[in-house]
Protein backbone atom coordinates (compact mmCIF):
# COMPACT_ATOMS: atom_id res chain seq x y z
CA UNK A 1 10.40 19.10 22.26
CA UNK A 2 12.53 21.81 20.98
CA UNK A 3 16.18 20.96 21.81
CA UNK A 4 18.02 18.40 19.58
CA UNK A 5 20.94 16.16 20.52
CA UNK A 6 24.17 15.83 19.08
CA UNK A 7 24.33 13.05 16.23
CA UNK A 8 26.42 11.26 18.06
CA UNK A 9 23.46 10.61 20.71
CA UNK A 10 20.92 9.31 17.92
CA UNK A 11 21.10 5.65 18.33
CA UNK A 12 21.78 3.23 15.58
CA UNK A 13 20.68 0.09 14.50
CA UNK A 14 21.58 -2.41 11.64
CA UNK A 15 19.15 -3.97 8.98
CA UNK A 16 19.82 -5.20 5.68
CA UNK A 17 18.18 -3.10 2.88
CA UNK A 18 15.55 -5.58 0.75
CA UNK A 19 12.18 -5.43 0.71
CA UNK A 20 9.86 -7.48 2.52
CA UNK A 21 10.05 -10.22 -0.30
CA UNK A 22 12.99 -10.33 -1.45
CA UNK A 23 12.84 -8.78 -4.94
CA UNK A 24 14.68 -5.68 -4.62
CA UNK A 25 17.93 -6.44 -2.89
CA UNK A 26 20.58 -3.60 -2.11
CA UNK A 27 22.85 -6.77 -1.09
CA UNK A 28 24.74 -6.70 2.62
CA UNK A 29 23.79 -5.01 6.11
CA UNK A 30 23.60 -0.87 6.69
CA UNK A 31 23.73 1.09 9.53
CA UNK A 32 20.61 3.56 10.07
CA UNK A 33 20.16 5.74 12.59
CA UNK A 34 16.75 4.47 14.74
CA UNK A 35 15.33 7.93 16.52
CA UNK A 36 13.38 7.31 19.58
CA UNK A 37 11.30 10.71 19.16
CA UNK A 38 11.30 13.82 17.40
CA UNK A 39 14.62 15.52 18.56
CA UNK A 40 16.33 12.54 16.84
CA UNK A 41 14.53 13.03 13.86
CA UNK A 42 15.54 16.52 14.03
CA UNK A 43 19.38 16.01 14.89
CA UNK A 44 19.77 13.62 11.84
CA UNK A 45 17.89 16.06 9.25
CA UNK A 46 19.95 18.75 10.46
CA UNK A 47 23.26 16.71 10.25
CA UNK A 48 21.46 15.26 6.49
CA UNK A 49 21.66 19.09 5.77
CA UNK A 50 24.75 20.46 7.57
CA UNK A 51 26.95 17.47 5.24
CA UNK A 52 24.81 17.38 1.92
CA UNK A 53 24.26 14.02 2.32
CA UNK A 54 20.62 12.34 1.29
CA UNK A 55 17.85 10.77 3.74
CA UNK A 56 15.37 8.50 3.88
CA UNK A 57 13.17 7.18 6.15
CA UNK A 58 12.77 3.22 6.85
CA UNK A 59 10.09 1.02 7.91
CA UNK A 60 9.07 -2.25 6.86
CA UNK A 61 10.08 -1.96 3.52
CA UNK A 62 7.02 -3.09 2.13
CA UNK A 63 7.16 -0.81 -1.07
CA UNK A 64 9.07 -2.81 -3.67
CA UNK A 65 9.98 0.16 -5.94
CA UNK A 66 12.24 0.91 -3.35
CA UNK A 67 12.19 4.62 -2.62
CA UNK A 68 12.46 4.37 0.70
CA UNK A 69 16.04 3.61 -0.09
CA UNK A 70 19.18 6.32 -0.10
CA UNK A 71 23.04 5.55 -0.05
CA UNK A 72 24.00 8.30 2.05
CA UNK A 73 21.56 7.88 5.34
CA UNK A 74 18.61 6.08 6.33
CA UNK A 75 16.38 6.90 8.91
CA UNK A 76 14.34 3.75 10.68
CA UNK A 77 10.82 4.19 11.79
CA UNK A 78 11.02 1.09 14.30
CA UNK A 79 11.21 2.72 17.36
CA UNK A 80 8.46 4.98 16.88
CA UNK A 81 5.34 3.05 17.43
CA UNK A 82 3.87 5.07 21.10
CA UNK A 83 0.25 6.10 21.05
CA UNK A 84 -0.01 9.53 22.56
CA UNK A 85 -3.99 10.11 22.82
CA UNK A 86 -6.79 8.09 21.71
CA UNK A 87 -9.99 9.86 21.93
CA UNK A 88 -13.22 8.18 21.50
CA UNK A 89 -15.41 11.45 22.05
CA UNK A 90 -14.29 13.08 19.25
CA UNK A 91 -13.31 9.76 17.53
CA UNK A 92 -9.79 10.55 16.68
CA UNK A 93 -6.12 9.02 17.50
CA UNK A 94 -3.03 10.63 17.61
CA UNK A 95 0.23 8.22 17.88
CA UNK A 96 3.84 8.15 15.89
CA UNK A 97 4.03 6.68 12.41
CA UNK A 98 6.09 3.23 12.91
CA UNK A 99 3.26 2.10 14.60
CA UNK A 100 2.04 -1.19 12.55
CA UNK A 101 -1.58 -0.98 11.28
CA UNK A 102 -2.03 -4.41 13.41
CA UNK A 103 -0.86 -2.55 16.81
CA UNK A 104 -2.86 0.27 15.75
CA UNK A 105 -5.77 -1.91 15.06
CA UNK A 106 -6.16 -3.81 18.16
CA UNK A 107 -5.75 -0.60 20.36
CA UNK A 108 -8.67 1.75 18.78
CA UNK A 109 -10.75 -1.82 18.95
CA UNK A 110 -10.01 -1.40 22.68
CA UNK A 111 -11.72 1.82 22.95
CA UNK A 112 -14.39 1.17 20.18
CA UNK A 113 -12.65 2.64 17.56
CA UNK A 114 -12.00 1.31 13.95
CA UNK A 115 -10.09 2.64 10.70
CA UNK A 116 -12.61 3.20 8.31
CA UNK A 117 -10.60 1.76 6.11
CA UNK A 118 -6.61 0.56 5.34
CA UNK A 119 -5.04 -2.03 3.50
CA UNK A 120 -5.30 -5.73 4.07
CA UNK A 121 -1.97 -5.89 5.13
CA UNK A 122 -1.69 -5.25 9.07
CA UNK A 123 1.99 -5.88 8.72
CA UNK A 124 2.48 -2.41 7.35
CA UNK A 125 3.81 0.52 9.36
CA UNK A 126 1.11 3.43 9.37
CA UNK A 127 3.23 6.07 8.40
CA UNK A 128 3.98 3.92 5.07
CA UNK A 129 0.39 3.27 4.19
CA UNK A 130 0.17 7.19 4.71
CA UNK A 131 2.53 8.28 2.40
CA UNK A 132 2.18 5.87 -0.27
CA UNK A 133 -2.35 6.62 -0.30
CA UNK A 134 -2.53 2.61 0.55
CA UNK A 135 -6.74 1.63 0.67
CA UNK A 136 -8.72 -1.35 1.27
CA UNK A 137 -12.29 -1.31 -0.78
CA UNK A 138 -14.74 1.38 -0.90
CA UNK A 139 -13.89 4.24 0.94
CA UNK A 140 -10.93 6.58 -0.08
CA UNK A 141 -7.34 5.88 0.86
CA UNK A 142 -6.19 5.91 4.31
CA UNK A 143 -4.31 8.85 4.17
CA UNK A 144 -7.53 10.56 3.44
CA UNK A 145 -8.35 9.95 7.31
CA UNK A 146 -5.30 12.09 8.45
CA UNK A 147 -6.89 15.19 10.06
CA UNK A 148 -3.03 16.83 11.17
CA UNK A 149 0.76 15.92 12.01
CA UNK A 150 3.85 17.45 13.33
CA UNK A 151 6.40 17.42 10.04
CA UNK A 152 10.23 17.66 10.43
CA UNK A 153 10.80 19.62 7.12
CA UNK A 154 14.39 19.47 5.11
CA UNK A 155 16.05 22.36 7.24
CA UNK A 156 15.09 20.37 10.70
CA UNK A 157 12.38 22.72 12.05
CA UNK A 158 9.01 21.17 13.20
CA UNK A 159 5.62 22.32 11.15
CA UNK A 160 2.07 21.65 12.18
CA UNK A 161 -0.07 21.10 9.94
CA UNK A 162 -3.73 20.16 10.17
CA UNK A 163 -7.25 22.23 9.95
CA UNK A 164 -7.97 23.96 6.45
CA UNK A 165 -4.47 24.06 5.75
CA UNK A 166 -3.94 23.08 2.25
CA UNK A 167 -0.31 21.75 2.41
CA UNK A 168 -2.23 18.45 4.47
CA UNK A 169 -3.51 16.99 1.06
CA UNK A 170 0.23 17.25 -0.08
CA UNK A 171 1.67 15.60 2.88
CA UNK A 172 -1.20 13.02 2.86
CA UNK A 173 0.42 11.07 0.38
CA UNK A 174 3.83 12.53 -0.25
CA UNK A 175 6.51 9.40 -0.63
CA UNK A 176 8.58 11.03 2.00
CA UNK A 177 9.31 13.90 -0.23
CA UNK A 178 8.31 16.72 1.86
CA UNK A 179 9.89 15.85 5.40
CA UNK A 180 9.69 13.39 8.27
CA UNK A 181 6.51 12.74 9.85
CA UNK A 182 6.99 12.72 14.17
CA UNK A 183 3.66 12.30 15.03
CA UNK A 184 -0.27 11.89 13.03
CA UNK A 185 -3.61 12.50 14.08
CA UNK A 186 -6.05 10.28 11.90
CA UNK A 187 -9.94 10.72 12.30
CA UNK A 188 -11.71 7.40 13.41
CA UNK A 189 -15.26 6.08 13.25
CA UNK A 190 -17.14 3.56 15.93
CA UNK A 191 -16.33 -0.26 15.72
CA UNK A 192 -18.50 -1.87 12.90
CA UNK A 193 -18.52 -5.52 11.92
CA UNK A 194 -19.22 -6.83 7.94
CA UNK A 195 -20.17 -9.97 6.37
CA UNK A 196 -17.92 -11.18 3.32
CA UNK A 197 -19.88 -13.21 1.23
CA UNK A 198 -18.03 -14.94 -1.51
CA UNK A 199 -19.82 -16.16 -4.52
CA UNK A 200 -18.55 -17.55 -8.36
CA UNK A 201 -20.04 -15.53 -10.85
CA UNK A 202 -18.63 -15.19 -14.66
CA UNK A 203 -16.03 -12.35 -15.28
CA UNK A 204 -18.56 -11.00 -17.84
CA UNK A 205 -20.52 -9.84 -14.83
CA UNK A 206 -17.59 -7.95 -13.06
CA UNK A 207 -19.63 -4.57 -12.75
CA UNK A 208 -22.00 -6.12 -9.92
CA UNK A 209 -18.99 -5.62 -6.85
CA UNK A 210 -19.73 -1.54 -8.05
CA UNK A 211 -23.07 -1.58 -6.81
CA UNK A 212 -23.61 -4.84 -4.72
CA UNK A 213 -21.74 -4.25 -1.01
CA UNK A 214 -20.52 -1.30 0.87
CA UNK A 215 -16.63 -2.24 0.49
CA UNK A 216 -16.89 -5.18 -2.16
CA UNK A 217 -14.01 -6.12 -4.47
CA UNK A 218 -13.41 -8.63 -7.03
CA UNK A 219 -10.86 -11.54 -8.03
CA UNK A 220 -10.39 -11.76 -11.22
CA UNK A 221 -9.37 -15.49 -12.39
CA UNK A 222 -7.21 -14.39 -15.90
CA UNK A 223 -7.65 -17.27 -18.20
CA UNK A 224 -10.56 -18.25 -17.23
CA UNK A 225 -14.18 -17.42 -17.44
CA UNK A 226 -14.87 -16.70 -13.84
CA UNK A 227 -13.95 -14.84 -11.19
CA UNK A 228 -15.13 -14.73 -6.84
CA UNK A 229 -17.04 -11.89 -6.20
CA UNK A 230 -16.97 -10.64 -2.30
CA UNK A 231 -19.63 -8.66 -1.46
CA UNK A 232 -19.09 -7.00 1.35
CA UNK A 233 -21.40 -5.64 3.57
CA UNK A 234 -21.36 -3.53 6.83
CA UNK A 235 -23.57 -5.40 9.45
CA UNK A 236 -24.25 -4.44 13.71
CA UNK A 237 -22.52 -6.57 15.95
CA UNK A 238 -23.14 -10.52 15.01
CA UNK A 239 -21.89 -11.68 18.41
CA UNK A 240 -19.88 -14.31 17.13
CA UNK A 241 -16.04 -14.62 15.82
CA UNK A 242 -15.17 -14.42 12.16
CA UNK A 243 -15.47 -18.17 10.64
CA UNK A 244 -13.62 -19.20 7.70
CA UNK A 245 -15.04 -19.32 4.35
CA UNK A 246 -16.09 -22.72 2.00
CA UNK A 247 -15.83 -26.03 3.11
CA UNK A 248 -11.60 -27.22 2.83
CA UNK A 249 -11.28 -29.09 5.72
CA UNK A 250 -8.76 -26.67 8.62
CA UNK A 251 -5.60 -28.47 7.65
CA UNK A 252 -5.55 -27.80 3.65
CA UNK A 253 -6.93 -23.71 5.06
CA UNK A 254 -3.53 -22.60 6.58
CA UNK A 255 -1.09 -20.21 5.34
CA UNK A 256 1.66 -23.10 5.98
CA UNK A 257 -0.17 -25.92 3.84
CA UNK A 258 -0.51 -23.34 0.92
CA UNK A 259 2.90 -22.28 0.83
CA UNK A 260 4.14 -25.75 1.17
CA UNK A 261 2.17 -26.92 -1.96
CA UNK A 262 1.63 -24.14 -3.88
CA UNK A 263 5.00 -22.89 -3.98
CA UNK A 264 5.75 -25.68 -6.69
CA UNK A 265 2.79 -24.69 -8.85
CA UNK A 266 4.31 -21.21 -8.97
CA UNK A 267 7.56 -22.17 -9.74
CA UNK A 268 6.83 -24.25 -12.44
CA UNK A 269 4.68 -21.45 -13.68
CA UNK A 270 7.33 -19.03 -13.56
CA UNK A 271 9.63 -21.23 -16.01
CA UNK A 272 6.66 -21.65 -18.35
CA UNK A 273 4.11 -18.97 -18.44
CA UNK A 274 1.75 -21.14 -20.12
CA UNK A 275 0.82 -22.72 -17.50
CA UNK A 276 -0.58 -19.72 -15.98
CA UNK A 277 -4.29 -20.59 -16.94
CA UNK A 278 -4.00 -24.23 -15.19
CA UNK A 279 -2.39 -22.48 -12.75
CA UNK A 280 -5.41 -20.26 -12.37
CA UNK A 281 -7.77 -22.69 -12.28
CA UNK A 282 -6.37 -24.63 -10.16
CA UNK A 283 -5.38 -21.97 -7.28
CA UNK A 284 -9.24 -20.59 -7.90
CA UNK A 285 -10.67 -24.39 -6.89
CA UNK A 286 -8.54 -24.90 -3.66
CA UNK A 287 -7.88 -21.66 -2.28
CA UNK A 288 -11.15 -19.55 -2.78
CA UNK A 289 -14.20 -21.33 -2.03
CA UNK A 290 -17.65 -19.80 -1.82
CA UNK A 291 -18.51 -18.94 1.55
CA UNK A 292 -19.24 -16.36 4.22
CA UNK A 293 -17.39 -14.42 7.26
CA UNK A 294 -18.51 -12.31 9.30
CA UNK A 295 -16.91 -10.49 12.29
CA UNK A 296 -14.82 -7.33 13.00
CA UNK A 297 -13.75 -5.19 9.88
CA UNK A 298 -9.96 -5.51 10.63
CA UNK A 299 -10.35 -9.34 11.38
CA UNK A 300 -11.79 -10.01 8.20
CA UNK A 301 -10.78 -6.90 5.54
CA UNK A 302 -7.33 -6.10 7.41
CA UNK A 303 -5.54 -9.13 8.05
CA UNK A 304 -3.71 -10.50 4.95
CA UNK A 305 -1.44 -12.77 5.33
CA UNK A 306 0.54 -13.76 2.02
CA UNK A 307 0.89 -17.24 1.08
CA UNK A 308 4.53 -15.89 -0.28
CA UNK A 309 6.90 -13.17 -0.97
CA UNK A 310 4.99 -11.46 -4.31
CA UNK A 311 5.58 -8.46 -6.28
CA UNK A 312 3.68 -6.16 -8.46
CA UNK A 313 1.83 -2.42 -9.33
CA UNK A 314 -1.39 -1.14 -8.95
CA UNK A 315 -3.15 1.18 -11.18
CA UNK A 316 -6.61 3.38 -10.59
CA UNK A 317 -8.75 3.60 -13.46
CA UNK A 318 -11.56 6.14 -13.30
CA UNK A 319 -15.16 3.61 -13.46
CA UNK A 320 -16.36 4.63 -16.92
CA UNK A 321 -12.97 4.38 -18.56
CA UNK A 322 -11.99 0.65 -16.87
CA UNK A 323 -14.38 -1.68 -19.09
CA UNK A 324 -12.31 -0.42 -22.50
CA UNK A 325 -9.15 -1.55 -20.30
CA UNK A 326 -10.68 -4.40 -19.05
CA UNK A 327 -10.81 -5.46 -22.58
CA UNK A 328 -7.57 -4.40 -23.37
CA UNK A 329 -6.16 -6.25 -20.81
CA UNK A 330 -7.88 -9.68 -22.39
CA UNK A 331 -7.45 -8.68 -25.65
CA UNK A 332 -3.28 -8.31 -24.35
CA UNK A 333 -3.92 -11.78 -22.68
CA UNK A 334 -5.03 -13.39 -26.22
CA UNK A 335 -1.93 -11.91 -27.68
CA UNK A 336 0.98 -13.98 -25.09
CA UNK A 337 0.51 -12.05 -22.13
CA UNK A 338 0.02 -14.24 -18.82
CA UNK A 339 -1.10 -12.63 -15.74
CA UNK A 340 -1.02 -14.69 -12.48
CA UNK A 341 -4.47 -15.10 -10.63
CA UNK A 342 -6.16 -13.52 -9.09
CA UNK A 343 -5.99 -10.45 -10.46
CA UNK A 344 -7.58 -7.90 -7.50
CA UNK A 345 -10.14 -5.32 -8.49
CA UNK A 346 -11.34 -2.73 -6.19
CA UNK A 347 -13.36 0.28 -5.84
CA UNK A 348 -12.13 3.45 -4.36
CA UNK A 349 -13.64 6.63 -3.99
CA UNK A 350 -11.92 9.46 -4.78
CA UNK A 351 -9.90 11.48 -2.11
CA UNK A 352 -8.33 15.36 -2.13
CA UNK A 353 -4.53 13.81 -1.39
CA UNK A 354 -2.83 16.11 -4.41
CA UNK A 355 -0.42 12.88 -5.65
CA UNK A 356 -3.71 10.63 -5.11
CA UNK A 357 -4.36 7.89 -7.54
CA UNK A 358 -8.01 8.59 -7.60
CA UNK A 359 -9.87 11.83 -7.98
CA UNK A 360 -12.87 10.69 -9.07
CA UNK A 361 -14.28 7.09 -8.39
CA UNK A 362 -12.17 4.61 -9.64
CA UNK A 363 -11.83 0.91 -9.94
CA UNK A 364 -8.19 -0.25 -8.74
CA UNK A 365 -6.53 -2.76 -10.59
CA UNK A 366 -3.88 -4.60 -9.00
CA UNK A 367 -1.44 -7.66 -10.74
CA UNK A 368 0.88 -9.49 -8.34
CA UNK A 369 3.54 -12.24 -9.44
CA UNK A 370 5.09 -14.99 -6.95
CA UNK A 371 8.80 -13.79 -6.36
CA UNK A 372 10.96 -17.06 -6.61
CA UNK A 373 13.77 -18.42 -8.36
CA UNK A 374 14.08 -16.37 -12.06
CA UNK A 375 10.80 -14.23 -10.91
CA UNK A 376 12.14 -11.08 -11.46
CA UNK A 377 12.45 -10.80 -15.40
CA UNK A 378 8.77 -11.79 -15.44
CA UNK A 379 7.64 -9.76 -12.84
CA UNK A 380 9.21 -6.78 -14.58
CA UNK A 381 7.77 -7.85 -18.26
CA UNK A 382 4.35 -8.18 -16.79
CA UNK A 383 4.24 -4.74 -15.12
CA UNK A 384 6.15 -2.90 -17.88
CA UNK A 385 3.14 -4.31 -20.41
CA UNK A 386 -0.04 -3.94 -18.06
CA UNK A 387 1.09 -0.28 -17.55
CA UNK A 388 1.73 0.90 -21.25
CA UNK A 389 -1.91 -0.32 -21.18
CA UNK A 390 -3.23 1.80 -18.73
CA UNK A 391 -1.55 5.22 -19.54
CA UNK A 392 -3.73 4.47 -22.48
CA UNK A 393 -6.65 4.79 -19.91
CA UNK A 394 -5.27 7.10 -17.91
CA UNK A 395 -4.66 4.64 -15.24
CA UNK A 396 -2.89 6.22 -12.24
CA UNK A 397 -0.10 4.04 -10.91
CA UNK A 398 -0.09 3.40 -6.94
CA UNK A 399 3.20 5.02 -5.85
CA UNK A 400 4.47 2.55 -3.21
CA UNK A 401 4.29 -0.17 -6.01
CA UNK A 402 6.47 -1.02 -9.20
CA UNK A 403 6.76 1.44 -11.78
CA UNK A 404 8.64 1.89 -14.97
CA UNK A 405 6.57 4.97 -16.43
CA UNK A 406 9.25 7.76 -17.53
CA UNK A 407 9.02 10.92 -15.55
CA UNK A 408 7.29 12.52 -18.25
CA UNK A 409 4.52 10.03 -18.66
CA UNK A 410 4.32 9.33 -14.97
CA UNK A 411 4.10 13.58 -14.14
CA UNK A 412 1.34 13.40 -17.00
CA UNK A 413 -1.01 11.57 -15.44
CA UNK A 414 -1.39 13.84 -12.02
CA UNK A 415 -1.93 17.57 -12.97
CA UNK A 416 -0.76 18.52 -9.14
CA UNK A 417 2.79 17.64 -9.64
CA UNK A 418 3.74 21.21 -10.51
CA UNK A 419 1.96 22.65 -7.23
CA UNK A 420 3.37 19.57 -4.91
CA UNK A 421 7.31 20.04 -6.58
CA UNK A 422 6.98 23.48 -5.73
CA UNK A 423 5.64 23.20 -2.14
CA UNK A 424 8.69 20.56 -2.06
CA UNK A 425 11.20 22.83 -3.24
CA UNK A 426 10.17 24.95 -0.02
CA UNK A 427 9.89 22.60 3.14
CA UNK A 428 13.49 21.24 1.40
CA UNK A 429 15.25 24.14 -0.11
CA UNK A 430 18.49 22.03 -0.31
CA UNK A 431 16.89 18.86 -1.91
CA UNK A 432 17.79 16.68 1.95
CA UNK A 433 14.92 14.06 0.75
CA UNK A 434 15.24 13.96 -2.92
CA UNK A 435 17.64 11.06 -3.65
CA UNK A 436 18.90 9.72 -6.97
CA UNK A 437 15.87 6.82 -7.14
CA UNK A 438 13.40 10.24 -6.19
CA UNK A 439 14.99 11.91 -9.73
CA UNK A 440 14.97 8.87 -11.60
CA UNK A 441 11.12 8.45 -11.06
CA UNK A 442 9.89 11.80 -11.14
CA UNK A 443 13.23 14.09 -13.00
CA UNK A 444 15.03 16.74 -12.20
């Protein structure tokens, strides 16, 4: 495609501009302008450019610091979802970035194709778990399996970039910042199946998910003495359809019955804090059993579904730094502060992505809090406290997730800012994707 249309052409939609749960709220409906392919894209960033006005691009709005945000002109990423090649011979897909990770999912499964990894999530929109270096367990992020795209930089020309070019480990996980992504090409792998085991064993322990399990992970249980350990482990085909873990009989096992009667746990939790270790206890009884699944990786790893609206921050920690802020964080804990269970610890192997969270093996350590009713003061306290914390331990923060580091500290702790502003500066010469929220996180 090389021609563009007149702005007037590029169809609009409306959508109201709060994320997915609810805790950053922009108030009202906006109209956005909802591109069908890449001359659309183009025609907006060129009319972005031609009136000095600011753009973002829109998908799910699953990011709660809200970046995807901009006052001037949104972009939505809803209408580009097609799949232009899937190709199991050389075990690669190319397809636009609204595409959902679920849609995405189900189609490579087709063909005998799998991520090799992505986040549990399958709600997300690809291009989102892309830019913001979103994971599962074990391997490195997903944005580490793009291989190329076609990038609508800040004057409105189209760049491909792919092969040894360097400038795909700064567009890998870029936030947005360096243009609009039209179409990806990700390398695959052939289907595999695990088996999640889950098994009590006492936080003290919490080094066995590094070596135990190909993609394992951990729930941490703050305020107690335990945590569910879930080994996971890459298996050939078991023939059979995942099964759920532990014994709760199917009724007291569904995302409706937990919301229903959990919801006033975490309420009451959020007016009192110090009920978070009953709290914990309690949720660690009903909702996470022992047990085993087994059956296709994005049935069982890829298929979150949250019992509520939650909100929190993520931070990677490289492995022989994280038991000193593993103690820190109990040692925080004995001095008033309450974390919600569980508290999700992961490990990641480093990637090349140059705003990447991880370049060298690290164990990810994510805190969530319930958004309801007078959530958002604690959810803010929480964060604000854990992350003072880890800048101790040079704990990278995961950009699509709360943050309230300054610039300076947050530029600190990933020594390729100077080398990605600058590449910026370039595919945007006249700043068409850095927005007021861009400068308040990262400067001027």
């Amino acid at each position: 495609m090389t021609g563009t249309k007149s702005i007037e052409e590029v169809p609009k939609e409306r959508l109201r501009p709060v994320d997915w749960s609810g805790f950053t709220d922009f108030g009202g409906e906006v109209e956005v302008f909802a591109p069908r392919n890449e001359s659309d894209i183009r025609s907006v960033v060129r009319y972005c450019r031609s009136q000095n006005k600011k753009l973002r691009v829109v998908g799910l709005r699953t990011s709660w610091n809200a970046l995807w945000y901009s006052p001037d002109v949104m972009m939505s990423a809803n209408h580009l979802t097609a799949i232009k090649e899937i190709d199991p011979r050389n075990h690669t897909v190319t397809c636009e970035p609204g595409i959902t990770l679920e849609e995405l999912h189900k189609a490579l499964w087709e063909k005998g194709l799998a991520l090799p990894t992505a986040p549990a999530p399958g709600w997300v929109t690809l291009g989102g778990a892309l830019s913001t270096g979103s994971h599962g367990s074990g391997p490195p992020s997903i944005s580490s399996s793009m291989i190329g795209c076609r990038l609508v930089t800040g004057d409105g020309e189209v760049i491909e970039i792919g092969g040894n070019d360097e400038r795909l480990d700064a567009v890998r996980l870029s936030l947005g910042m360096l243009g609009v992504m039209s179409m990806v090409t990700l390398r695959v792998v052939d289907t595999f199946y695990v088996k999640l085991s889950q098994t009590r064993i006492p936080t003290s322990d919490w080094k066995r998910f590094l070596a135990e399990g190909e993609m394992s992970y951990l729930l941490w249980f703050a305020h107690t003495d335990s945590s569910l350990m879930a080994r996971v482990d890459i298996i050939p085909n078991p023939a059979r359809k995942p099964v759920p873990c532990g014994p709760p009989p199917p009724e007291t096992n569904s995302v409706e019955f937990i919301a229903k009667y959990i919801r006033g746990v975490n309420e009451v939790a959020n007016i009192h804090p110090w009920t978070f270790p009953a709290r914990s206890r309690y949720i660690k009884d009903v909702l996470f059993p022992e047990g085993e699944v087994t059956g296709p990786v994005h049935e069982v790893l890829m298929s979150f579904q949250a019992i509520g609206p939650i909100a929190g921050a993520e931070w990677a920690v490289p492995v022989p730094r994280f038991a000193a802020a593993m103690a820190d964080l109990e040692k925080e804990m004995a001095n008033g502060l309450y974390l919600p269970a569980p508290v999700w610890l992961k490990k990641v192997k480093s990637d090349t992505a140059w705003l990447s969270a991880a370049d060298e093996d690290c164990v990810q350590c994510g805190i969530y809090h319930n958004v309801n009713p007078g959530t958002p003061w604690h959810v803010r306290d929480m964060v604000s406290r854990v992350e003072r914390l880890m800048l101790r331990h040079r704990g990278r923060p995961h950009l699509g997730k709360l943050i309230y580091f300054s610039p300076a500290e947050l530029k600190s702790l990933f020594p390729n800012w100077p080398k990605f502003d600058s590449l910026r500066r370039k595919l945007d010469p006249a700043g068409v994707f850095w927005t007021d929220r861009m400068e308040e996180r990262f400067g001027s």
